[in-house]
N, C-alpha and C. Protein backbone atom coordinates (compact mmCIF):
# COMPACT_ATOMS: atom_id res chain seq x y z
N UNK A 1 102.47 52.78 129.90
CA UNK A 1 103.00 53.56 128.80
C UNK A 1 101.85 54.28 128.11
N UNK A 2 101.77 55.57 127.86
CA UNK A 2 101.00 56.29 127.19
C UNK A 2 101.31 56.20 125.73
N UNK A 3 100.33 56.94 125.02
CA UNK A 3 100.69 56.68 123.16
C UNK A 3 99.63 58.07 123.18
N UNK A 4 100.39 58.93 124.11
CA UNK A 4 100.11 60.49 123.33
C UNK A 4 101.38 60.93 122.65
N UNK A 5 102.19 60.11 122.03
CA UNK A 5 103.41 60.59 121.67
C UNK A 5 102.73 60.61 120.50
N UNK A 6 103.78 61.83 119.66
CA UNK A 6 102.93 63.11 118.11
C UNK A 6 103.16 61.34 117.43
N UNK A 7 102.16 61.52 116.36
CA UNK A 7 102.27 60.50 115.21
C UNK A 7 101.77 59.20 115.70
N UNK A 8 101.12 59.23 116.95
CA UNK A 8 100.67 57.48 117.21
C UNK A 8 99.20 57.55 117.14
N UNK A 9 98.64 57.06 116.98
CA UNK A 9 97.05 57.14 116.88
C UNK A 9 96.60 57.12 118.37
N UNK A 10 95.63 57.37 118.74
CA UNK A 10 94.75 57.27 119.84
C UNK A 10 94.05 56.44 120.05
N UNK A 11 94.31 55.18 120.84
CA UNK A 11 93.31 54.08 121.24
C UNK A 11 91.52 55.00 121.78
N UNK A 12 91.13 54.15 121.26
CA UNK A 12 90.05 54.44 121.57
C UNK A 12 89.29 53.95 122.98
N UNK A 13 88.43 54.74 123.85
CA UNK A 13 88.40 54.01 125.37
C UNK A 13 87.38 53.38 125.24
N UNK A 14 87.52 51.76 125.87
CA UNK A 14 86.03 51.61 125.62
C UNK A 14 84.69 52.12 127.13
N UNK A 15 85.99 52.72 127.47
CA UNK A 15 85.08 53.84 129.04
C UNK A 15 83.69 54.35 128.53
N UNK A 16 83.86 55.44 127.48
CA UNK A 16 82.91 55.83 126.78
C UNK A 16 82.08 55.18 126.68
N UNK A 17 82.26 54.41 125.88
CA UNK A 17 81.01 53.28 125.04
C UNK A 17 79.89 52.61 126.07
N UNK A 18 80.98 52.13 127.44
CA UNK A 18 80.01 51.47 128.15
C UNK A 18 79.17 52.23 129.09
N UNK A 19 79.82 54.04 129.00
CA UNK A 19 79.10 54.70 129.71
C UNK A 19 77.67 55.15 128.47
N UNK A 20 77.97 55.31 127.64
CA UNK A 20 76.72 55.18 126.52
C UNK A 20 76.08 54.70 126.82
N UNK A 21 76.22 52.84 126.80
CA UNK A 21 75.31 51.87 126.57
C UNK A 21 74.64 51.88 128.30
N UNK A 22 75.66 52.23 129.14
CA UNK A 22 74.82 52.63 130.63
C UNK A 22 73.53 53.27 130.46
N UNK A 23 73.95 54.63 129.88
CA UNK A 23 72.70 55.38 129.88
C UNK A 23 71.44 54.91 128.67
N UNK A 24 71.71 54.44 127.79
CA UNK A 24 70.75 54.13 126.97
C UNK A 24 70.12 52.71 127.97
N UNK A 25 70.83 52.04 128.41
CA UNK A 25 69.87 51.24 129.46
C UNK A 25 68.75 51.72 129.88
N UNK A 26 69.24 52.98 130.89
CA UNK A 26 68.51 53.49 132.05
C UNK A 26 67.29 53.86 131.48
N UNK A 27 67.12 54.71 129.75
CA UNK A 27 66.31 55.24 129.22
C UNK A 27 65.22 54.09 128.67
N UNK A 28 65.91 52.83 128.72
CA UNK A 28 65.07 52.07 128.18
C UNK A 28 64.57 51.36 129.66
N UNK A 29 64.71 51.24 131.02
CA UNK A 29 64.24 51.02 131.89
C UNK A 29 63.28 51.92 132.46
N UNK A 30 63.54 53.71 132.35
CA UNK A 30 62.49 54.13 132.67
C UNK A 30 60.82 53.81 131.54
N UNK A 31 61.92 53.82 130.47
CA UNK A 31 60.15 53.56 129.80
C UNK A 31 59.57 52.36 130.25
N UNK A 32 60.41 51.11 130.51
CA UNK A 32 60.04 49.88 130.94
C UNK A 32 59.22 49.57 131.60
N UNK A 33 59.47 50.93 132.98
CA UNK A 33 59.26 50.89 133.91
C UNK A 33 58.39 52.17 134.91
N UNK A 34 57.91 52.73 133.26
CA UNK A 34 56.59 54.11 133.95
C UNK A 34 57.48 55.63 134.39
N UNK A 35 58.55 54.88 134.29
CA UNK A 35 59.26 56.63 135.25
C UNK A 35 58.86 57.78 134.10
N UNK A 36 57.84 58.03 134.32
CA UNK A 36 57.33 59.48 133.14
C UNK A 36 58.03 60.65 133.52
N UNK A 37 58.14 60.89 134.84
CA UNK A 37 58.38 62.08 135.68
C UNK A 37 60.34 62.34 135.41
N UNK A 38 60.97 61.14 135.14
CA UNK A 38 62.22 61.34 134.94
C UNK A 38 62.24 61.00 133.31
N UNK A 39 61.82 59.99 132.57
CA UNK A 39 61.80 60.23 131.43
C UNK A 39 61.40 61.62 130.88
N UNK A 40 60.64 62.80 131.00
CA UNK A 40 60.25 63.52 130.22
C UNK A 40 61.80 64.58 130.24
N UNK A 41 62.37 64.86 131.05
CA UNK A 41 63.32 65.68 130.53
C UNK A 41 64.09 65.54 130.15
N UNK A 42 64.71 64.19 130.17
CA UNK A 42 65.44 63.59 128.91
C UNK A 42 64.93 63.79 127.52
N UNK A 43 63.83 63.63 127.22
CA UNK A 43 63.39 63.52 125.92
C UNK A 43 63.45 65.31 125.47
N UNK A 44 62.59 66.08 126.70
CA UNK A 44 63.42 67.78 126.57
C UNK A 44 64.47 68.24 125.95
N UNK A 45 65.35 66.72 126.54
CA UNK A 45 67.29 67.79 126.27
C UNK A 45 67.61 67.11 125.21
N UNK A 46 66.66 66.02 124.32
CA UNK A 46 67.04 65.51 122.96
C UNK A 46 67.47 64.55 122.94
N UNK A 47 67.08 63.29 124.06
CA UNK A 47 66.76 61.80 123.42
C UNK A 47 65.88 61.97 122.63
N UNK A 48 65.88 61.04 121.37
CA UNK A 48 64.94 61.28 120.58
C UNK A 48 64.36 59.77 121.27
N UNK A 49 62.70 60.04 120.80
CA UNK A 49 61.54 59.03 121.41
C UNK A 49 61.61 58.06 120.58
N UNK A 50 62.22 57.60 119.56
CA UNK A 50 62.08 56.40 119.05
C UNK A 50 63.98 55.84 118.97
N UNK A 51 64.17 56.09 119.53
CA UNK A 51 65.70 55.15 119.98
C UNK A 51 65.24 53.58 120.44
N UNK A 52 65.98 53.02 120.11
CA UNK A 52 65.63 51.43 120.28
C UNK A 52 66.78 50.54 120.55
N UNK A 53 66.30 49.43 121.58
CA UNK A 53 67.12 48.31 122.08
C UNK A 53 67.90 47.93 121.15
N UNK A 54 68.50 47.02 121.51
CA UNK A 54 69.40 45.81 120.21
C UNK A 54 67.89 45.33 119.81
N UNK A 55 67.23 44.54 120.73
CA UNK A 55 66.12 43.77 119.78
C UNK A 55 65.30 44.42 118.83
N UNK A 56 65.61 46.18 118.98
CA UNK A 56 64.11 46.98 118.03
C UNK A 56 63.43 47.37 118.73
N UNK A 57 62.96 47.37 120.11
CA UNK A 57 61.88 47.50 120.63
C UNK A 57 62.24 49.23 120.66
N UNK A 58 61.39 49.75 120.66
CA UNK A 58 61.23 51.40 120.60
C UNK A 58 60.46 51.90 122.08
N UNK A 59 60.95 52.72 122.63
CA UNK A 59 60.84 53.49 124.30
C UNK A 59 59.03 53.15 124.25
N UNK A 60 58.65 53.49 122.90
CA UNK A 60 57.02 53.63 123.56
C UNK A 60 56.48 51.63 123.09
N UNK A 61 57.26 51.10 122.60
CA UNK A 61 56.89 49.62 122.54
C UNK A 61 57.04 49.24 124.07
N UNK A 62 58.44 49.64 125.16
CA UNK A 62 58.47 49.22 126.31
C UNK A 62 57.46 49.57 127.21
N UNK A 63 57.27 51.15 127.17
CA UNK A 63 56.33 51.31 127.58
C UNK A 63 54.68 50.90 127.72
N UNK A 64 54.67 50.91 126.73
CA UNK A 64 52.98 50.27 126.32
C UNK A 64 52.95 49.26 126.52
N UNK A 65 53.68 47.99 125.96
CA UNK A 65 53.79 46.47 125.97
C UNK A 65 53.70 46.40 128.04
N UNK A 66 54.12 47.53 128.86
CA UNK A 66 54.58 47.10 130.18
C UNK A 66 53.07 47.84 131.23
N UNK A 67 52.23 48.58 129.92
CA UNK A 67 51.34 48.81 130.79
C UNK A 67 51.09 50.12 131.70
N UNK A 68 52.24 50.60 131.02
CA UNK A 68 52.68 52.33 131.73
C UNK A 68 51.71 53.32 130.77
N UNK A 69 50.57 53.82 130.88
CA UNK A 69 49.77 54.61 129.77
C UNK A 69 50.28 55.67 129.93
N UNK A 70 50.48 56.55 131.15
CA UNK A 70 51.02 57.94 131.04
C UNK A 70 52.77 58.01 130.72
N UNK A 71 53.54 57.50 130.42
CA UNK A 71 54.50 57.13 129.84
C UNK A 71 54.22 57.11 128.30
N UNK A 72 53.34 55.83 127.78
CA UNK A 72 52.62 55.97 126.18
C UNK A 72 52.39 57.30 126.17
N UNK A 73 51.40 57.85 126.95
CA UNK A 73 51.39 58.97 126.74
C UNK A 73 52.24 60.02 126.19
N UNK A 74 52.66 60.48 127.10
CA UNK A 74 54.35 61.32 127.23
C UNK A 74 54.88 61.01 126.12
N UNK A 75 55.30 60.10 125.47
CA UNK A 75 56.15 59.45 124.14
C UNK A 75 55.69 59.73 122.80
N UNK A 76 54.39 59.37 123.37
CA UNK A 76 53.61 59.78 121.58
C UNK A 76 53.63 61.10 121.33
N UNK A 77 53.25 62.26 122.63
CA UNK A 77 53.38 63.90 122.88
C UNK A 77 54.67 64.45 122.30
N UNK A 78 55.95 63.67 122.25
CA UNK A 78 56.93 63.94 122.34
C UNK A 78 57.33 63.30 120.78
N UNK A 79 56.63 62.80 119.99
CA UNK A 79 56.65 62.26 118.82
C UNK A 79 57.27 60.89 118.42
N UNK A 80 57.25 60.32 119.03
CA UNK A 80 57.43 58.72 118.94
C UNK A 80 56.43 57.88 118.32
N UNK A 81 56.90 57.34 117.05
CA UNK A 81 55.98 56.63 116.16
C UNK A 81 55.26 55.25 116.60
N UNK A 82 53.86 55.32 116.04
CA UNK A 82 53.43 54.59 117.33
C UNK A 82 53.38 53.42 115.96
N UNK A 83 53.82 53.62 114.31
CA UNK A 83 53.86 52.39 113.97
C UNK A 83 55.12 51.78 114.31
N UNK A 84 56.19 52.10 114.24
CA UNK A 84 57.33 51.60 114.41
C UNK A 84 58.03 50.04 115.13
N UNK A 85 57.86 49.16 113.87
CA UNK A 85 58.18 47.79 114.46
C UNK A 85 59.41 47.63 115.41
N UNK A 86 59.36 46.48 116.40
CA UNK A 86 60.98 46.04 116.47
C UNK A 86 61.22 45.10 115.37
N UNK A 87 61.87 44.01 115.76
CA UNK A 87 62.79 43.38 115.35
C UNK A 87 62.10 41.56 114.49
N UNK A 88 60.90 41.48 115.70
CA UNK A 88 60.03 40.69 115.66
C UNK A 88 58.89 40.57 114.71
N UNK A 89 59.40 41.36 113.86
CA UNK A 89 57.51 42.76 113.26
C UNK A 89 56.40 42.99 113.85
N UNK A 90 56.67 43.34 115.07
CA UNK A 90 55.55 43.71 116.25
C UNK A 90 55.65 45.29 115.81
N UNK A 91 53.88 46.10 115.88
CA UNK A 91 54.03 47.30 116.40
C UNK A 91 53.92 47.19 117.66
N UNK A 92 53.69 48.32 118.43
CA UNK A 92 53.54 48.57 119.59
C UNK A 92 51.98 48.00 120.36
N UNK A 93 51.05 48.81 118.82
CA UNK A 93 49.48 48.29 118.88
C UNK A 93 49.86 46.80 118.81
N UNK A 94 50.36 46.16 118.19
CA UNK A 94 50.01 44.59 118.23
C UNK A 94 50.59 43.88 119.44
N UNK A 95 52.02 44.87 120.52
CA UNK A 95 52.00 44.43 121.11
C UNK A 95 51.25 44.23 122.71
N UNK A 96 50.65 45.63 122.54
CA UNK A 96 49.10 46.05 123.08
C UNK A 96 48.56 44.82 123.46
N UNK A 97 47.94 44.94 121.92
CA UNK A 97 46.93 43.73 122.03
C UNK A 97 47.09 42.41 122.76
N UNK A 98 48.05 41.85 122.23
CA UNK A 98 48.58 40.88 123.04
C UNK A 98 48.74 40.97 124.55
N UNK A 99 48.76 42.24 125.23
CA UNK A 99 48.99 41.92 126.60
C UNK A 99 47.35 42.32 127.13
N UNK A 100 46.88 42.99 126.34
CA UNK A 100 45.35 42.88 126.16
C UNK A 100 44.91 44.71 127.22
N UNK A 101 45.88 45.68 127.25
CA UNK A 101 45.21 46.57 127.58
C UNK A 101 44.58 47.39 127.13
N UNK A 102 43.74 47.78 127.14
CA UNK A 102 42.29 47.97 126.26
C UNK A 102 42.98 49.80 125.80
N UNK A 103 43.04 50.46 127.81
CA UNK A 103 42.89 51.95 127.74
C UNK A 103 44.51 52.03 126.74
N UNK A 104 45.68 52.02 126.89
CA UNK A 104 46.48 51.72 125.50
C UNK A 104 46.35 51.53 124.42
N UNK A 105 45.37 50.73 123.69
CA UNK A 105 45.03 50.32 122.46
C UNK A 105 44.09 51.10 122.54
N UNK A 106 43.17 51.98 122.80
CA UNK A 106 42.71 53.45 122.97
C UNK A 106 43.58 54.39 122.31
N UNK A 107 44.78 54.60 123.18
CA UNK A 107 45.25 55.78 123.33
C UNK A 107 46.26 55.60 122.49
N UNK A 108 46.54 54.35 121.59
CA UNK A 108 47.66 54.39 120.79
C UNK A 108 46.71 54.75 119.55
N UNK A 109 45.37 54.05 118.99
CA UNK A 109 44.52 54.48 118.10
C UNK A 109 44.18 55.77 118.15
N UNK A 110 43.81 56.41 118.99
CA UNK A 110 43.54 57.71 119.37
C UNK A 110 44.86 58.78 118.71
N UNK A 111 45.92 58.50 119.06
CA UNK A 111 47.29 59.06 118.61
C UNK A 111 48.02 58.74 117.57
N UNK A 112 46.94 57.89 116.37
CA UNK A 112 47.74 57.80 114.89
C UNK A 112 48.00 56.71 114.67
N UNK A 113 48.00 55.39 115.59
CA UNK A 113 48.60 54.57 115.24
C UNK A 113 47.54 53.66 114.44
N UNK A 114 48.02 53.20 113.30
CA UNK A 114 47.52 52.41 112.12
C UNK A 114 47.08 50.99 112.52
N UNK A 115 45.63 51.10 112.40
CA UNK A 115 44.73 49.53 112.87
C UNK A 115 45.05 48.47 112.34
N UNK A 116 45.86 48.67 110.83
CA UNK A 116 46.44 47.79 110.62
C UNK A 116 48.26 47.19 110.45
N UNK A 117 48.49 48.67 110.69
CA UNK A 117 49.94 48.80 110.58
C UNK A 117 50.96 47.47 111.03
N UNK A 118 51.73 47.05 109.91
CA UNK A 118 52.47 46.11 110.17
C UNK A 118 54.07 45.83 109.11
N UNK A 119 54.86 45.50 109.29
CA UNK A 119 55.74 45.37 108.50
C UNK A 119 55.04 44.26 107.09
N UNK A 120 55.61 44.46 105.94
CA UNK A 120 54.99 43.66 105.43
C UNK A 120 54.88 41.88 105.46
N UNK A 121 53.44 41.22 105.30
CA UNK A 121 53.88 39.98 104.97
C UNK A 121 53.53 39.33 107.14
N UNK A 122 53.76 40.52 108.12
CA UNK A 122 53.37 40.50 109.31
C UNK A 122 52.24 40.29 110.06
N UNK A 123 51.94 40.01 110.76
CA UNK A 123 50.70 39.54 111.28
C UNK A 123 49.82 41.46 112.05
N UNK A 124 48.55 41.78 111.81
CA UNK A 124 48.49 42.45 112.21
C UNK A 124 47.72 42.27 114.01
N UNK A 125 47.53 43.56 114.17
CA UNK A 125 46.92 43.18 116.17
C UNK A 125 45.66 42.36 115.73
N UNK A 126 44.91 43.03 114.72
CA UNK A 126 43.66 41.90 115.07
C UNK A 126 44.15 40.38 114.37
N UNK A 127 45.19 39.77 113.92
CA UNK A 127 45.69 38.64 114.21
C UNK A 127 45.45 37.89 115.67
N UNK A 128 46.80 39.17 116.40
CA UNK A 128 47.28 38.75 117.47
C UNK A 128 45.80 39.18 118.43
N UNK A 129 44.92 39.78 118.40
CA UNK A 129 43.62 39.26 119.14
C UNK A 129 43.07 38.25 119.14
N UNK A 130 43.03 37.78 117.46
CA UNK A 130 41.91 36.38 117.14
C UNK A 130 42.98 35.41 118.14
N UNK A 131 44.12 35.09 117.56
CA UNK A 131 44.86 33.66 117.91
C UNK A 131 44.18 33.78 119.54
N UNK A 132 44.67 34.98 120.42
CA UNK A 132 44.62 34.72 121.80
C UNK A 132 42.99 35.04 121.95
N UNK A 133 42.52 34.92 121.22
CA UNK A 133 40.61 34.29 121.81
C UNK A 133 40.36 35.81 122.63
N UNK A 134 40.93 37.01 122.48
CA UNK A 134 40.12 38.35 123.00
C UNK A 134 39.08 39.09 122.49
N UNK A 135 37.84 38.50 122.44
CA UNK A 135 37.10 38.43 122.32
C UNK A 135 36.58 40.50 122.24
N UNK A 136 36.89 40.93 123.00
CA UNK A 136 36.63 42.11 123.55
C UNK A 136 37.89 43.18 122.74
N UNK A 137 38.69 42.59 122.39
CA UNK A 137 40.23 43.19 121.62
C UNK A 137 39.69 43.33 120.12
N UNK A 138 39.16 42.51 119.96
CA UNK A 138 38.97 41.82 118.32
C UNK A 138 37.70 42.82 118.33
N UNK A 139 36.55 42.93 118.88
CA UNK A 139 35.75 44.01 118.80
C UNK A 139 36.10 45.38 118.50
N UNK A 140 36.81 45.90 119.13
CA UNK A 140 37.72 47.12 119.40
C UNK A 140 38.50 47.42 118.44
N UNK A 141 38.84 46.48 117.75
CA UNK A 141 39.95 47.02 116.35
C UNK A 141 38.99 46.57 114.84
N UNK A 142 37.86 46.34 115.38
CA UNK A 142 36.91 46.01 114.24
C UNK A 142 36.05 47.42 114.07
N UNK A 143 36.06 47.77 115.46
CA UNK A 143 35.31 48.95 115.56
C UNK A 143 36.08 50.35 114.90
N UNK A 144 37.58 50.40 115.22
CA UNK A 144 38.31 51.41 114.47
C UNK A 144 38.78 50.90 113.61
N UNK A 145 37.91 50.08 112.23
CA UNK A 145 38.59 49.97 111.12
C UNK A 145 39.48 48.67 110.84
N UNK A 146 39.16 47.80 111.82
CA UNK A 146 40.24 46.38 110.97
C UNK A 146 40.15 45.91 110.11
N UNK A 147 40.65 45.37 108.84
CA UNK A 147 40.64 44.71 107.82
C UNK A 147 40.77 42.91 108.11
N UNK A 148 39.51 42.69 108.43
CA UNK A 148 39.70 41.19 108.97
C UNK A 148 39.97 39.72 107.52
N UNK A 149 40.29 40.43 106.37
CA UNK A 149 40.29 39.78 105.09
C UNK A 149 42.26 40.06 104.84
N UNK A 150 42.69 40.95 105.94
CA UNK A 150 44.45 41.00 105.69
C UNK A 150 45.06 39.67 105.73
N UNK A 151 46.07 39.59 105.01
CA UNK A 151 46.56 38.18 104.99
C UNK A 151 48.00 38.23 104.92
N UNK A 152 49.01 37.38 106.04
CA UNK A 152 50.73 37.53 106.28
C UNK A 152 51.43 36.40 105.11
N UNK A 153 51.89 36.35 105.96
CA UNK A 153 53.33 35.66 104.76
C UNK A 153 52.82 34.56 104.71
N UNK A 154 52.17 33.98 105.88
CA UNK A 154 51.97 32.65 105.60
C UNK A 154 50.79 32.28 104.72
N UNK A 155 50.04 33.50 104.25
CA UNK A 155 48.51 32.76 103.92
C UNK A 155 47.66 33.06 104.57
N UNK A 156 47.93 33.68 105.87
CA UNK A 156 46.74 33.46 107.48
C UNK A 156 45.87 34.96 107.11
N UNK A 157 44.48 34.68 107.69
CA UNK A 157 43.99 35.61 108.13
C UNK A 157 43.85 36.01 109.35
N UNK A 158 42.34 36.96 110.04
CA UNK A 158 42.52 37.04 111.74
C UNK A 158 41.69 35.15 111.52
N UNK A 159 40.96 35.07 110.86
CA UNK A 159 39.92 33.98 110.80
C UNK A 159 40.72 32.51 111.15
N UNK A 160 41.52 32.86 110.18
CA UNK A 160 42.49 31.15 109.96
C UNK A 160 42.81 31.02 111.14
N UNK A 161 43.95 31.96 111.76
CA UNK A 161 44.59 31.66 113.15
C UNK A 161 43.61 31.89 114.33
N UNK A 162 42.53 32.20 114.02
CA UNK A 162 41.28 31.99 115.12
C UNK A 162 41.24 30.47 115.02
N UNK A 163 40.76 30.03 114.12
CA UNK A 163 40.65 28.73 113.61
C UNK A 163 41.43 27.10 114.66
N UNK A 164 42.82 28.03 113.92
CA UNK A 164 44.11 26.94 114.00
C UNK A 164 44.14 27.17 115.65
N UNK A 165 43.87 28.16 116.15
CA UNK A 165 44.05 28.34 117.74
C UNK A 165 42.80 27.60 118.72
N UNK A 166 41.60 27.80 118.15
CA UNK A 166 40.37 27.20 118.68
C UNK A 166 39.58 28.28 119.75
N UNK A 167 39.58 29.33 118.73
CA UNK A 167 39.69 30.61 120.00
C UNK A 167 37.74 31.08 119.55
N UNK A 168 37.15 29.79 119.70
CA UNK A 168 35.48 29.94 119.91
C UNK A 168 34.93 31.32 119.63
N UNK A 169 35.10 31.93 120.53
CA UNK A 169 34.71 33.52 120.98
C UNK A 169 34.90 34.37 119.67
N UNK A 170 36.12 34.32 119.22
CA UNK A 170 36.46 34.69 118.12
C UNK A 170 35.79 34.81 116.90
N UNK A 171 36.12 33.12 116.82
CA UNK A 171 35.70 33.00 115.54
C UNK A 171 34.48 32.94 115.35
N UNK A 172 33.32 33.09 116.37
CA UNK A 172 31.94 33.52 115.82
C UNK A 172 31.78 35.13 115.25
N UNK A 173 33.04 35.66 116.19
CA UNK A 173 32.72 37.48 115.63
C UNK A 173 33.17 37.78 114.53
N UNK A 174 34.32 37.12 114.33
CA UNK A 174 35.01 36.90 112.75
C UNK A 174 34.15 36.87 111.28
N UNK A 175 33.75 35.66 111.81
CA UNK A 175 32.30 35.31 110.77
C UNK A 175 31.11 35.60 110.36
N UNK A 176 30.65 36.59 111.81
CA UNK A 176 29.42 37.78 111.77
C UNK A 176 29.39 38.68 110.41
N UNK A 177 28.26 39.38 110.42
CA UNK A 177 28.77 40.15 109.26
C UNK A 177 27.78 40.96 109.38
């Protein structure tokens, strides 16, 4: 039975919706997954570059966090905010750091993104360097400007959670001066 008869409302399909959420997949798999060469003309015909998962994560968080630089690339070109938390209060830089690729945390500093940028009360990247003992990370964001005296919700500095982690390496550079 149809309900195009005058005066009935129109169910709504959920055909649509799941063809939506199809394609917003795909867009969040090519960034996932480096496809620069098919991501860029999407972003041409007006995906906008900071569309985001359910969790928050933003096209150039997948990207970067996965290690795809000419993708980061492409995204930031295309104006995608490189502070822009997900859900977690990760930026993109902090989630960088954490996977520890250097030429990224380059090229995200290089392109605006804030050395310390964090939601408030959040841990910033040179946190998430000290805890994981990157010795070589924690240099690098000291060098463009870290504020190693920032302090999150809990109280912590990069120092404390060097500390509480036992991340040696660290916490001698921490303490340098």
């Amino acid at each position: 039975m149809s309900n195009d008869q005058p005066g009935q409302p129109q169910q709504p399909s959920s055909e649509l919706d799941e063809d939506a959420i199809a394609f917003a997949e795909g867009i969040f798999d090519l960034a996932r997954n480096g496809g620069t060469q098919m991501l860029a003309p999407l972003l041409d015909a007006g995906v906008p570059p900071d569309i985001r998962t359910s969790s928050g994560d933003s096209l150039l968080m997948l990207a970067s966090y996965h290690g795809h630089l000419e993708t980061t690339r492409l995204l930031l070109e295309k104006g995608a905010d490189p502070d822009l938390p997900n859900d977690r209060l990760q930026t993109p830089l902090a989630g960088v750091v954490f996977k520890g690729e250097m030429a990224i945390v380059n090229l995200l500093l290089e392109k605006g993104a804030g050395v310390d940028s964090r939601p408030e009360g959040a841990k910033t990247p040179l946190m998430y360097a000290a805890m994981f003992n990157n010795a070589e990370m924690v240099e690098r964001l000291l060098e463009a400007g870290a504020d190693r005296d920032v302090v999150d919700a809990e109280g912590n500095t990069a120092l404390s959670l060097a500390k509480a982690m036992d991340a040696g390496d660290v916490i001698r550079l921490l303490e340098a001066d």
